[in-house]
Protein backbone atom coordinates (compact mmCIF):
# COMPACT_ATOMS: atom_id res chain seq x y z
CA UNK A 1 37.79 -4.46 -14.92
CA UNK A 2 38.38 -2.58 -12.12
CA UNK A 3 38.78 1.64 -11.45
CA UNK A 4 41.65 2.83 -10.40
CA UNK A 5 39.43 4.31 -7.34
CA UNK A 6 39.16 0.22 -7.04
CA UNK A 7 42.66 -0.80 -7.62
CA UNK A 8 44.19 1.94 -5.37
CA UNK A 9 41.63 0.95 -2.15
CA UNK A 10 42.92 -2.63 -2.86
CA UNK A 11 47.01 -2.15 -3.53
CA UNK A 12 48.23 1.28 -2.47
CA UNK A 13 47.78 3.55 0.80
CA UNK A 14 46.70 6.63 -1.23
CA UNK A 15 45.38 9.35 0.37
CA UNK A 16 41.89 10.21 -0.95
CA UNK A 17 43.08 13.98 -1.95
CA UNK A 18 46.13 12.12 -3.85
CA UNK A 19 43.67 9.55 -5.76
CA UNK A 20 41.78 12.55 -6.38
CA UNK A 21 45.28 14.14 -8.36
CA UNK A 22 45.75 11.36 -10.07
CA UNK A 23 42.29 10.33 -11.34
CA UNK A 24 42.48 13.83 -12.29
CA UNK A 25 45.27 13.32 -14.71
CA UNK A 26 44.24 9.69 -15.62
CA UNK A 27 41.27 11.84 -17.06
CA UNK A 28 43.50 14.49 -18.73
CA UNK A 29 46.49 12.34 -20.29
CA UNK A 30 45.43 11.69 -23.64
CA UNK A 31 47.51 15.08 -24.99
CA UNK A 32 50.67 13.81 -23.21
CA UNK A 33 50.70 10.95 -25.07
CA UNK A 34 49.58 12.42 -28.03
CA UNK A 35 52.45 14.85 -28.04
CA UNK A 36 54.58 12.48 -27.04
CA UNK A 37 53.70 9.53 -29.61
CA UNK A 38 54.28 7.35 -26.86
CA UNK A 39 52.40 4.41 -24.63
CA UNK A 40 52.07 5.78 -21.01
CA UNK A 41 51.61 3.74 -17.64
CA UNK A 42 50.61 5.40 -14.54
CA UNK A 43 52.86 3.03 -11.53
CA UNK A 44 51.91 3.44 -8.40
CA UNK A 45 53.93 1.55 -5.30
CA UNK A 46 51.77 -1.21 -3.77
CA UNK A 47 51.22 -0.98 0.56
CA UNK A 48 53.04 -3.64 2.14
CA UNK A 49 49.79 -4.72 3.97
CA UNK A 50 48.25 -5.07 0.90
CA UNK A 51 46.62 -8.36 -0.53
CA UNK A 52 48.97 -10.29 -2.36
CA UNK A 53 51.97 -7.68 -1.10
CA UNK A 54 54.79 -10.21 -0.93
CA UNK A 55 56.53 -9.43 2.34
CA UNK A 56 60.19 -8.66 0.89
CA UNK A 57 59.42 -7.88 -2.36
CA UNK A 58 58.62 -3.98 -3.02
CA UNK A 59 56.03 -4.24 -5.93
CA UNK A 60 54.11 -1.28 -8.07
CA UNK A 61 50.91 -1.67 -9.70
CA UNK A 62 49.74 -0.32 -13.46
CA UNK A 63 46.97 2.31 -12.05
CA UNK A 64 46.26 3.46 -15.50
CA UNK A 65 47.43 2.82 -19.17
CA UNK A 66 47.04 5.60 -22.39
CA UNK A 67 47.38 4.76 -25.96
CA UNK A 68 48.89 7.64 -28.60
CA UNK A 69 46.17 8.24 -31.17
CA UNK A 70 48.68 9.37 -33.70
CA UNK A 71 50.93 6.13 -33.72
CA UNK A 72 50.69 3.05 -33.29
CA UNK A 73 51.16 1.28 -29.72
CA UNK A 74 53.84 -0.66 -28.33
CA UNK A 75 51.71 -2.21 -26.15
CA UNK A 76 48.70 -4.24 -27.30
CA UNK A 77 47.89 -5.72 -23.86
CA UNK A 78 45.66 -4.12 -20.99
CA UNK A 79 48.46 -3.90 -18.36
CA UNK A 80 46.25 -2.33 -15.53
CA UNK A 81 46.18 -3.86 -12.98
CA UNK A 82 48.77 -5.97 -12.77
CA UNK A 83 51.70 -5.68 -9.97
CA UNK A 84 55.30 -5.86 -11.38
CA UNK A 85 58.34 -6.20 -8.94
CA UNK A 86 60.65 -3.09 -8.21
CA UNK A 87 63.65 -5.12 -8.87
CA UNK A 88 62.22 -5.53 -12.75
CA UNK A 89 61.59 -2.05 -12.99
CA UNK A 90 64.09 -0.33 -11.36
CA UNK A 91 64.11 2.63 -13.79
CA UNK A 92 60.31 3.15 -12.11
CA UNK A 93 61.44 2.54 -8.38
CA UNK A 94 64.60 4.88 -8.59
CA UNK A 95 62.19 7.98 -9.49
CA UNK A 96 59.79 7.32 -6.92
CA UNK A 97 62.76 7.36 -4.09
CA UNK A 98 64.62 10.33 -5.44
CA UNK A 99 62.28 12.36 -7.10
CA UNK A 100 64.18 12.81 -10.15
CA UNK A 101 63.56 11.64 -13.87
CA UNK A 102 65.11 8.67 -14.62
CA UNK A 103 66.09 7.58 -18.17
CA UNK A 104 66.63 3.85 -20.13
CA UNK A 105 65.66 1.35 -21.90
CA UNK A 106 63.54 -2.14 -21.13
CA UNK A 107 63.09 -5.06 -23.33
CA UNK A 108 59.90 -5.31 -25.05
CA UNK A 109 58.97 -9.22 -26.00
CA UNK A 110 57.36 -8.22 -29.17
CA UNK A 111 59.53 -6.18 -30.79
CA UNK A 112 62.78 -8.36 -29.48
CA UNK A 113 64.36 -5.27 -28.68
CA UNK A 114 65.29 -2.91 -26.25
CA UNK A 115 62.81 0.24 -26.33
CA UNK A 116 63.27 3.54 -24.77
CA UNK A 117 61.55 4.13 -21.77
CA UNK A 118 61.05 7.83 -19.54
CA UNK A 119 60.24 7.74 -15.91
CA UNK A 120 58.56 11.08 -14.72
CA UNK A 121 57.80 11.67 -11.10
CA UNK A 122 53.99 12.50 -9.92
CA UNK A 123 54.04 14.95 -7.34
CA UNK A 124 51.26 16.13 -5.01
CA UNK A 125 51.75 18.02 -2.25
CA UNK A 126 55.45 17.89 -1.84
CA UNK A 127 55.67 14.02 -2.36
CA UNK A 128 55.86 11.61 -4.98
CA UNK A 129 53.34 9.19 -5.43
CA UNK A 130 53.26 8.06 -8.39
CA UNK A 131 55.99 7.11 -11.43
CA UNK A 132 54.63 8.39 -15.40
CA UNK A 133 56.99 6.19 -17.56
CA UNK A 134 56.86 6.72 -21.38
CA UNK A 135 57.24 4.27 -23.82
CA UNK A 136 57.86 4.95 -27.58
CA UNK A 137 60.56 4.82 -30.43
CA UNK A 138 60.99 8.99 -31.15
CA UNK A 139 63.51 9.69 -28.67
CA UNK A 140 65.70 6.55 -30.08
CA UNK A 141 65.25 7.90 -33.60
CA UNK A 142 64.88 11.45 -32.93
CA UNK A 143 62.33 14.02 -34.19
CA UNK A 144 62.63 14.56 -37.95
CA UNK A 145 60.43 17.64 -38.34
CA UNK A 146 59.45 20.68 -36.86
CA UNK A 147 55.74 19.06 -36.09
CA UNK A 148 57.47 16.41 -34.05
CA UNK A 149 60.21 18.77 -32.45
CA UNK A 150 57.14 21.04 -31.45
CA UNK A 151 54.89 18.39 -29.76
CA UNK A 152 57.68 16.70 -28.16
CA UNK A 153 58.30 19.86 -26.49
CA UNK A 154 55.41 20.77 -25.29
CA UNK A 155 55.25 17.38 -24.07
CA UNK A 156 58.50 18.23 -22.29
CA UNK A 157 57.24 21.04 -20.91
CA UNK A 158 53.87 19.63 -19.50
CA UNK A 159 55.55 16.51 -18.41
CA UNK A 160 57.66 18.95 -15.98
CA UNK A 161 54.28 20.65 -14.63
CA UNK A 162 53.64 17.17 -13.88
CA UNK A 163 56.98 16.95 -11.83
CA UNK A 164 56.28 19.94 -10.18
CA UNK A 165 53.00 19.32 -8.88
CA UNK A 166 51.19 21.67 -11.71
CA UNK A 167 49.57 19.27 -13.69
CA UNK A 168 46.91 18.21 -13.74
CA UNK A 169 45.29 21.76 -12.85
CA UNK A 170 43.15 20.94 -9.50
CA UNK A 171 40.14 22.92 -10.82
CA UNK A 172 40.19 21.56 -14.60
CA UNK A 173 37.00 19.13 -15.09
CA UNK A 174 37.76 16.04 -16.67
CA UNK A 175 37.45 15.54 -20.68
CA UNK A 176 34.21 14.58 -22.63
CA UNK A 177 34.27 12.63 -25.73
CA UNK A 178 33.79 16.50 -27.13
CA UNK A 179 37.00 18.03 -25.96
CA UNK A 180 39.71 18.57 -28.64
CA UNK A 181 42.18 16.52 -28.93
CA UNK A 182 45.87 17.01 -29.94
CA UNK A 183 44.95 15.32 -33.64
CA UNK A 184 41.95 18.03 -33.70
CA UNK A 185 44.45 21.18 -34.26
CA UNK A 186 47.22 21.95 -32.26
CA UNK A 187 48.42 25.63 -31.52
CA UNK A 188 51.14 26.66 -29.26
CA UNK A 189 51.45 30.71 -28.41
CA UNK A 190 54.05 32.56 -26.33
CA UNK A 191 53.68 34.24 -23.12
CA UNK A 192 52.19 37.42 -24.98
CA UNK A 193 49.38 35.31 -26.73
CA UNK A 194 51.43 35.19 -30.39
CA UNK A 195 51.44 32.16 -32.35
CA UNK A 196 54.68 30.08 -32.28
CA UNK A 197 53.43 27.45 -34.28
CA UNK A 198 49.88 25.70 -35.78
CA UNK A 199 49.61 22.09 -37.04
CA UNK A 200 47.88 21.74 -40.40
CA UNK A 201 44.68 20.73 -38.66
CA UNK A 202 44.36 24.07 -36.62
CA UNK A 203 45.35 25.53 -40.02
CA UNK A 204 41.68 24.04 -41.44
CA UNK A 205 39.98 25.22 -38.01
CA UNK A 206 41.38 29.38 -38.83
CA UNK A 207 40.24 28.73 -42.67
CA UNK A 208 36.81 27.18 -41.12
CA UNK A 209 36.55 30.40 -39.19
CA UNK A 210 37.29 32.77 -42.47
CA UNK A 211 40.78 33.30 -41.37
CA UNK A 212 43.55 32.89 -44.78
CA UNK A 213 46.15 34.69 -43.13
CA UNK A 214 49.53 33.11 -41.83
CA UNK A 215 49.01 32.81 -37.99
CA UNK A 216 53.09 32.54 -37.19
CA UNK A 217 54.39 35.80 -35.01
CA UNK A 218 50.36 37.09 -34.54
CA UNK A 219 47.56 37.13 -31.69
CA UNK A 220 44.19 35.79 -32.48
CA UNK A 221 42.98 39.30 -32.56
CA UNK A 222 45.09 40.21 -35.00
CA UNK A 223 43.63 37.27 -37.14
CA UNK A 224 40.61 38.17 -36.20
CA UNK A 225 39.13 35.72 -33.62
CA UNK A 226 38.57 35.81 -30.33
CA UNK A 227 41.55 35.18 -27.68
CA UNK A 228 39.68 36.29 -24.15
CA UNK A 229 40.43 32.60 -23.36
CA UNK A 230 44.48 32.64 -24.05
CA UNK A 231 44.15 36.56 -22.28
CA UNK A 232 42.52 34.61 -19.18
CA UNK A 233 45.10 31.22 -19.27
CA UNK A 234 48.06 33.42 -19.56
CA UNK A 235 46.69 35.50 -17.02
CA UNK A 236 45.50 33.09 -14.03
CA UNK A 237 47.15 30.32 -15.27
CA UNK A 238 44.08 27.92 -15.05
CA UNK A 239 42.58 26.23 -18.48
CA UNK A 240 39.91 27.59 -20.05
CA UNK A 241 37.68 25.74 -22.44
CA UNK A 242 35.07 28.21 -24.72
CA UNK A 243 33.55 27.79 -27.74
CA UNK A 244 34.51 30.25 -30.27
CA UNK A 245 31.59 31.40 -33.37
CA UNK A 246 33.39 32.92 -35.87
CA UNK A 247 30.29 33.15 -38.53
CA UNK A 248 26.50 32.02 -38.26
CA UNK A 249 27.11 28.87 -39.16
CA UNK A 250 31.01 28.13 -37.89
CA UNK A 251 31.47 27.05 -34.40
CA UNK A 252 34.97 25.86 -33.45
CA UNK A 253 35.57 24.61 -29.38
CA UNK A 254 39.07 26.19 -28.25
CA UNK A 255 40.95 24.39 -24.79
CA UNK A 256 43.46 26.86 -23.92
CA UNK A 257 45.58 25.35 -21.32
CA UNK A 258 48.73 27.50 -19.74
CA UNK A 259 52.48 26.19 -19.63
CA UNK A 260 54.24 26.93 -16.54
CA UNK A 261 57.61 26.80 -15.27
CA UNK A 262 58.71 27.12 -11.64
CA UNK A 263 55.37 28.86 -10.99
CA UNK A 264 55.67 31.41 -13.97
CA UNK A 265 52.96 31.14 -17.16
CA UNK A 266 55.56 30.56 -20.09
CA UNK A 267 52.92 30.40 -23.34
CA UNK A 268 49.95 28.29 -23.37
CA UNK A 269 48.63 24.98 -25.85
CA UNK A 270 46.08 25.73 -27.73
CA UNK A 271 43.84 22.61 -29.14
CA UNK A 272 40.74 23.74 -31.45
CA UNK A 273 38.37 21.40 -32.51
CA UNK A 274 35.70 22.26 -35.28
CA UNK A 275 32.16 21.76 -33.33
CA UNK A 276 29.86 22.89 -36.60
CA UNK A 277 28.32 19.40 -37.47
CA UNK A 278 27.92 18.56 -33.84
CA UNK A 279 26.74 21.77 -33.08
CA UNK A 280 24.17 21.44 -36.23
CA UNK A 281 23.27 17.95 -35.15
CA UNK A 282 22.20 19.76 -31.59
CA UNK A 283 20.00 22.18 -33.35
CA UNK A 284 18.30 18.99 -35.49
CA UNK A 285 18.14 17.16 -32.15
CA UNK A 286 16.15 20.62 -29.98
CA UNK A 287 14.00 21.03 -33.29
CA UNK A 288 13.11 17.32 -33.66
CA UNK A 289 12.61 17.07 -29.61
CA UNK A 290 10.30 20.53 -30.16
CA UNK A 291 8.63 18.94 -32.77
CA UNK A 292 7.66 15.62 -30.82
CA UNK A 293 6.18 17.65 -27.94
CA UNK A 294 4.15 20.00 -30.07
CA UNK A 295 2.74 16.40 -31.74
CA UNK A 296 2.00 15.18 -28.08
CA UNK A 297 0.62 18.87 -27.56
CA UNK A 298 -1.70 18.40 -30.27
CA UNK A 299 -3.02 14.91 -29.70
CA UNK A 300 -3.26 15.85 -25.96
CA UNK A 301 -5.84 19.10 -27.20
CA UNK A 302 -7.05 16.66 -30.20
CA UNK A 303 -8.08 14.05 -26.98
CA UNK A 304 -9.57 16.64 -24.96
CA UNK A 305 -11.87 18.43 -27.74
CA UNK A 306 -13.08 14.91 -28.01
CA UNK A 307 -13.46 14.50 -24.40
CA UNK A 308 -15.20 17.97 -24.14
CA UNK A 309 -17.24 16.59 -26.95
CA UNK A 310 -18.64 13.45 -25.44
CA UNK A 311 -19.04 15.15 -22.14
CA UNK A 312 -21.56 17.75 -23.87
CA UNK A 313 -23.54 14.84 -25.73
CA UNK A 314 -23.93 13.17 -22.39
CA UNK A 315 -25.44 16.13 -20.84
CA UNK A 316 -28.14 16.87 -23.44
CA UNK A 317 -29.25 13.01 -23.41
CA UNK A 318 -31.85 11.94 -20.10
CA UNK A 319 -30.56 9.81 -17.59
CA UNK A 320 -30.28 6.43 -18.42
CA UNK A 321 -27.78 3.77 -20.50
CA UNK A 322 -26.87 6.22 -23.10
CA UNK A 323 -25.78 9.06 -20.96
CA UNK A 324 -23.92 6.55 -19.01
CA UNK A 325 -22.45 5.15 -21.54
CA UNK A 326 -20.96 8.53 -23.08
CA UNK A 327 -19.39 9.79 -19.61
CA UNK A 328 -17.48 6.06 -19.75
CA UNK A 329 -16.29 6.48 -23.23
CA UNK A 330 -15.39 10.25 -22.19
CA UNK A 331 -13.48 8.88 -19.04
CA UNK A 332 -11.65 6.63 -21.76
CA UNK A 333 -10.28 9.52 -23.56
CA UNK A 334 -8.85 12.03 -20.59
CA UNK A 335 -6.87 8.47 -19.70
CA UNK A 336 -5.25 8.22 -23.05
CA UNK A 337 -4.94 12.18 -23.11
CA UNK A 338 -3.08 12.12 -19.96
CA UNK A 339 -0.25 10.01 -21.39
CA UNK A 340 -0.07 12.40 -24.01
CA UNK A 341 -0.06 15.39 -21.90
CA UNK A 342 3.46 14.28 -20.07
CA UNK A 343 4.81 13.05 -23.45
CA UNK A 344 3.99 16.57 -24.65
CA UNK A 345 6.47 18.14 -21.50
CA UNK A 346 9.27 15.51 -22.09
CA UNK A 347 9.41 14.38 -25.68
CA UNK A 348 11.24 10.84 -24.52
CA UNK A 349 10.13 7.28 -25.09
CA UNK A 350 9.94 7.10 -21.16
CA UNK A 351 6.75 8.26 -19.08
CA UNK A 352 6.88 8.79 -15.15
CA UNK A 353 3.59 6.45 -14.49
CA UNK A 354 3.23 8.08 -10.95
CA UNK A 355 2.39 11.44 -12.25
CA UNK A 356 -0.47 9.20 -14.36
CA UNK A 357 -1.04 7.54 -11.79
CA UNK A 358 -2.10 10.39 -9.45
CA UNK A 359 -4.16 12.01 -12.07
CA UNK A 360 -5.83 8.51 -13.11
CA UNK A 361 -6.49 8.53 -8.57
CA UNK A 362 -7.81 12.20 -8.92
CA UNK A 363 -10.58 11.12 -11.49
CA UNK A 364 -12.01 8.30 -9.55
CA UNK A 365 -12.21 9.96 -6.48
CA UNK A 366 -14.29 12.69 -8.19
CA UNK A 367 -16.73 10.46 -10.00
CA UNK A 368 -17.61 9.02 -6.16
CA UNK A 369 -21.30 9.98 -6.56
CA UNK A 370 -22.09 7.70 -3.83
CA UNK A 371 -23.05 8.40 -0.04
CA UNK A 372 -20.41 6.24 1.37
CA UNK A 373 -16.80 7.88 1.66
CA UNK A 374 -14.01 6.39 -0.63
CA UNK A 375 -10.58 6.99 0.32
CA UNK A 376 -7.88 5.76 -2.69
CA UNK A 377 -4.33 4.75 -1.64
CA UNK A 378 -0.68 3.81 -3.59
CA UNK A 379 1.67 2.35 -2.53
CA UNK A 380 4.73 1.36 -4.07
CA UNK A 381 5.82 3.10 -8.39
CA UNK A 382 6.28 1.59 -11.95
CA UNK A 383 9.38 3.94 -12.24
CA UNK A 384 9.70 5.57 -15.70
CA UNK A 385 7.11 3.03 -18.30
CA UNK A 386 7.89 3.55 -22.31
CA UNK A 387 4.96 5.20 -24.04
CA UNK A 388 3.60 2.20 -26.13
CA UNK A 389 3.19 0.54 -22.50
CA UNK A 390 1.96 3.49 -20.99
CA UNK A 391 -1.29 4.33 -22.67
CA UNK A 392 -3.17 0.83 -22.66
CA UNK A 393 -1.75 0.77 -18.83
CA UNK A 394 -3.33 3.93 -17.91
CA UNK A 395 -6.55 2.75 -19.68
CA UNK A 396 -6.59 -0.43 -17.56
CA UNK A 397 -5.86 0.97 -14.34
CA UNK A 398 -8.60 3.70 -14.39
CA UNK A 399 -11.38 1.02 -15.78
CA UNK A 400 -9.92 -1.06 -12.53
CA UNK A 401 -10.67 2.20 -10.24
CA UNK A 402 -14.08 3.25 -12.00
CA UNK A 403 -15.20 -0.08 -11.63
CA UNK A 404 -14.23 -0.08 -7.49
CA UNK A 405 -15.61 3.05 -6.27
CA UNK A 406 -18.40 2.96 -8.83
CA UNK A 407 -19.61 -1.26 -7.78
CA UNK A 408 -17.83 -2.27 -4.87
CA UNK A 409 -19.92 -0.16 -1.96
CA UNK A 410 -23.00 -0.99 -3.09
CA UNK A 411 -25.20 -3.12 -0.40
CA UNK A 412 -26.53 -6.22 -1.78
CA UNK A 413 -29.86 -6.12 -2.37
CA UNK A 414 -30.40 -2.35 -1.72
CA UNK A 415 -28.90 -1.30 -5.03
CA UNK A 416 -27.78 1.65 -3.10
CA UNK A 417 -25.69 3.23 -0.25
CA UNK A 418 -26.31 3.37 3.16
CA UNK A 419 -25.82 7.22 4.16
CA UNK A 420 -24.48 5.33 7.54
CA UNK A 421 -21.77 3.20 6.06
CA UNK A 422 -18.09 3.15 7.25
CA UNK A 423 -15.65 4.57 4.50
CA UNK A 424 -14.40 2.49 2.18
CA UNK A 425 -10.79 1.80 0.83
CA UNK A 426 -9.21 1.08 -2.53
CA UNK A 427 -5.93 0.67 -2.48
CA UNK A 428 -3.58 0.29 -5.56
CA UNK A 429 -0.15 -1.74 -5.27
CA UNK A 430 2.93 -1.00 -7.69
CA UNK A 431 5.84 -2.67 -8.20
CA UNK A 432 8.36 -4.02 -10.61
CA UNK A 433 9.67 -7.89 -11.05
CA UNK A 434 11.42 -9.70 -13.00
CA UNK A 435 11.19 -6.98 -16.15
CA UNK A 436 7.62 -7.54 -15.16
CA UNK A 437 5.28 -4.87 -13.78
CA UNK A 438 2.86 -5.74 -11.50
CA UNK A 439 -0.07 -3.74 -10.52
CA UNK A 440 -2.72 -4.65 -7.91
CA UNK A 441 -6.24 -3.37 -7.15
CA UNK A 442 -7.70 -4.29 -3.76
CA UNK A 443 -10.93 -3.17 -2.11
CA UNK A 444 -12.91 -3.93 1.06
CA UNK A 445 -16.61 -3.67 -0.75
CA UNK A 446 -19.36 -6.07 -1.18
CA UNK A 447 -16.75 -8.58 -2.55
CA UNK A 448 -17.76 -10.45 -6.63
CA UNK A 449 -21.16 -11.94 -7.25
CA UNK A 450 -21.11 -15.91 -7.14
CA UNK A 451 -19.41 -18.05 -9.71
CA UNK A 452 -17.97 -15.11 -11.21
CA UNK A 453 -15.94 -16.16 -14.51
CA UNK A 454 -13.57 -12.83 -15.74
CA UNK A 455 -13.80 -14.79 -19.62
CA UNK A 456 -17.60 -15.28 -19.18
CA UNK A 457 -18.28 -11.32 -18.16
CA UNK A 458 -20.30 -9.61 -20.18
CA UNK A 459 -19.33 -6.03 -18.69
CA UNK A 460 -18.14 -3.41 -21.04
CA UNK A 461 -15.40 -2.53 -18.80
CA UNK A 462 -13.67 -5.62 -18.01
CA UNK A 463 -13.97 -7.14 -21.48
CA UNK A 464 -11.85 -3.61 -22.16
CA UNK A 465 -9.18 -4.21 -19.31
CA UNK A 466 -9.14 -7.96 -20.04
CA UNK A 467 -8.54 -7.10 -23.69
CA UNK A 468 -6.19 -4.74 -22.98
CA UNK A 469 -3.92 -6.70 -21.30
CA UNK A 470 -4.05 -9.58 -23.13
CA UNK A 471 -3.98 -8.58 -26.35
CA UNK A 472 -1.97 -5.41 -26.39
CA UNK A 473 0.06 -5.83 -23.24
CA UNK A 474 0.72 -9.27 -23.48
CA UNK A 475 0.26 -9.71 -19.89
CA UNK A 476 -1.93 -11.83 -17.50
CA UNK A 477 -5.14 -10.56 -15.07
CA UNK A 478 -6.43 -12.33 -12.30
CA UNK A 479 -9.62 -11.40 -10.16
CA UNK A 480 -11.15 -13.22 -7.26
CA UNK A 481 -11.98 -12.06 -3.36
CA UNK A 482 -9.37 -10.37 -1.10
CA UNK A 483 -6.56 -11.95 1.14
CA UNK A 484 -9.50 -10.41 3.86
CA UNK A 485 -12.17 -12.63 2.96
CA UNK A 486 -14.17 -9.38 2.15
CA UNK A 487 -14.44 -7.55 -0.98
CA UNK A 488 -12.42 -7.73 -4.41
CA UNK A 489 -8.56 -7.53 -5.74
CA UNK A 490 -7.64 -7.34 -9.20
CA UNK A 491 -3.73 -8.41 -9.80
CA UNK A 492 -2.20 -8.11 -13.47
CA UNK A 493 1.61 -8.44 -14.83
CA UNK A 494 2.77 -7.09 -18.03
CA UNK A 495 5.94 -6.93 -19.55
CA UNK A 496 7.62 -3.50 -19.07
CA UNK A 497 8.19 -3.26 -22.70
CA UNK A 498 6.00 -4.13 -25.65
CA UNK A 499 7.39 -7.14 -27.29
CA UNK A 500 8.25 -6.44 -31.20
CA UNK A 501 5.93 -8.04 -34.05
């Protein structure tokens, strides 16, 4: 389906300030047909140099399309889009040459009747260019209450703001799936802020707020709650949304929005919308996001106590497998503690692997103990990697670094480096495929031993990274000699998420 940013580049010559007025009140017309119990089409003429545009044949096109929540439609299909000819429509064409509402009825297949129809002129900047028409059964039956007589007025009365150019308002954002609607509660004051009238919904919202009194002939203030936004739309005559807390645990969202006629503020609609459970469901969200973090927090201190730990074991043992063996297993632990460390700053199931990443880079260029320079590069990034994927990830790439700068620039046969020797480079390749990520390890050292097997190895390390992958990454790991001829890469894929048992 296409936008109507779309559909107006392909049919119309819109100017980009007018699309901008009418996307505008495509985003704001859910109260006009709410207050109108009506279906509402958006017509807009189609350019003559247009696709399609037949050459004597004026045509307009359905921009946009609005359902009334509070009855049911007369139109079940998804009209927008679709070009209909002038001559069919001539109600629509007449208002867009003269400016002027135009009033009658169509046929509507369904029903096997003719139904009322409403053509309203769009105006922007002193031209009309675009036709509202209104669809619905009230006028033909008229209004039988003062509920209906009240929202058909107001819809009156915004419908000719949208004649004269004053609605939409040009600074108004454009709804969320939180604003109020009409069907919310529905208050209309005078130009002094006093209550005309309040459908039984806003009636709830006042007793929500603590508020028994009848609202009929009073201000807000008299009632009780605060009206700065109705003293700031009848005022400036721009909308104001706020969101009013009458008690503790009360919090009702008022959209004041000002009437006007011929440039004067006449009263204002008032829709309230009761925000408590939401608002409560925000609070459970913050505390359960706090919550996570302060776990991460923990296991992140838990992780390094146990690092610390390990570290301090190492240094009271001689030099030799044992000692060795510790500062590995410590190594282990600050990998799985840095995962835990972002997790503990943003509480989501996502991790940014390139702040790992450079911290996993940071601790193999410090354990270099050897005489020979070793300079670490990355190119490329994993993007954001869920947590379960994360951890065993980091694992295996720093085992994959430790095991380069710690084996690949040693000389064969020496068993140790030559103060002389040129630097030596390790870089580290990430990218993502497929829904597979791929990460590769590449130096330029003394290359594998011969007939190297990965499956036969009997080194701590790579039976970890091999098991890793495997087993709890479900990915694959190759190994063998550079694209150079000289030295070693390491190339693995994983899935970027961890298939479900």
């Amino acid at each position: 389906m296409a936008t109507p940013a779309e559909l107006a580049q392909l049919h119309t010559d819109l100017k980009p300030d007018e699309l901008e007025h009418l996307q505008r009140l495509l985003g704001s017309w859910s109260v006009l047909a709410d207050l109108a119990f009506s279906d509402l089409l958006l017509l807009v003429p189609v350019a003559a140099s247009s696709e399609g545009a037949a050459p004597h044949a004026p045509h307009l096109v359905v921009l946009g399309q609005m359902r009334p929540n509070n009855r049911p439609t007369l139109i079940e299909q998804d009209l927008v889009g679709q070009t209909v000819s002038e001559a069919d429509w001539n109600l629509s064409a007449e208002t867009l040459r003269t400016g002027g509402y135009r009033h009658g009825t169509i046929f509507h297949p369904a029903l096997g009747e003719n139904v009322p129809v409403e053509n309203v002129p769009v105006r922007f900047g002193g031209r009309v260019i675009a036709v509202l028409m209104r669809m619905a059964l009230i006028p033909q039956r008229g209004p039988t209450s003062l509920y209906e007589r009240t929202y058909l007025d107001v819809y009156e009365r915004l419908a000719a703001m949208v004649a004269e150019s004053a609605f939409p308002f040009p600074d108004e954002d454009v709804g969320t799936e939180e604003s109020p609607r009409v069907g919310d509660g529905f208050v209309v004051v005078d130009e002094e802020g006093r209550v005309e009238f309040a459908s039984p919904n806003a009636i709830n919202a006042f007793h929500r707020m603590g508020v028994y009194s009848p609202p009929e002939g009073r201000r807000f203030t008299e009632l009780g709650v605060e009206e700065s936004a109705i003293e700031w739309a009848l005022a400036t005559g721009r909308p104001v949304v706020e969101e009013v807390e009458r008690r503790p645990d009360v919090a009702v969202l008022v959209h004041c929005v000002p009437l006007i006629s011929h440039g004067s503020v006449t009263g204002a609609m008032i829709l309230l919308r009761d925000v408590t459970d939401v608002r409560r469901l925000d609070r459970l969200l913050l505390s359960k996001d706090a919550a996570i973090r302060e776990v991460h927090h923990r296991v992140k201190n838990n992780l390094q106590t146990i690092s610390s730990l390990l570290s301090l074991q190492a240094r009271r043992l001689d030099v030799g497998a044992a000692r060795e063996a510790l500062y590995e297993a410590e190594r282990r632990v600050r990998s799985i503690a840095l995962v835990h460390e972002i997790l503990s700053r943003d509480p989501g199931d996502q991790v940014p692997f390139d702040e790992i990443v450079a911290s996993l880079v940071q601790m193999a260029r410090d354990s270099v103990v050897s005489n020979r320079p070793v300079e670490i590069d990355v190119a490329g990034d994993l993007g954001e990697v869920t947590a379960d994927v994360a951890t065993p990830l980091a694992v295996t790439l720093a085992e994959l670094l430790q095991n380069a700068v710690e084996h690949a620039f040693v000389e064969d046969g020496a068993g140790a480096d030559s103060p002389g020797e040129e630097v030596g480079h390790v870089r580290v390749t990430l990218g993502v495929r497929d829904g597979e990520l791929d990460v590769e390890v590449v130096d330029d050292g003394c290359g594998l031993p011969e007939r190297f097997d990965l499956e036969e190895s009997t080194s701590l390390g790579l039976s970890i990274v091999r098991g890793l992958v495997e087993s709890q990454l479900h990915g694959s790991i190759t190994m063998g000699t550079a694209n150079s001829g000289k030295g070693t890469r390491v190339s693995l894929s994983v899935p970027a998420t961890r298939p479900k048992n």
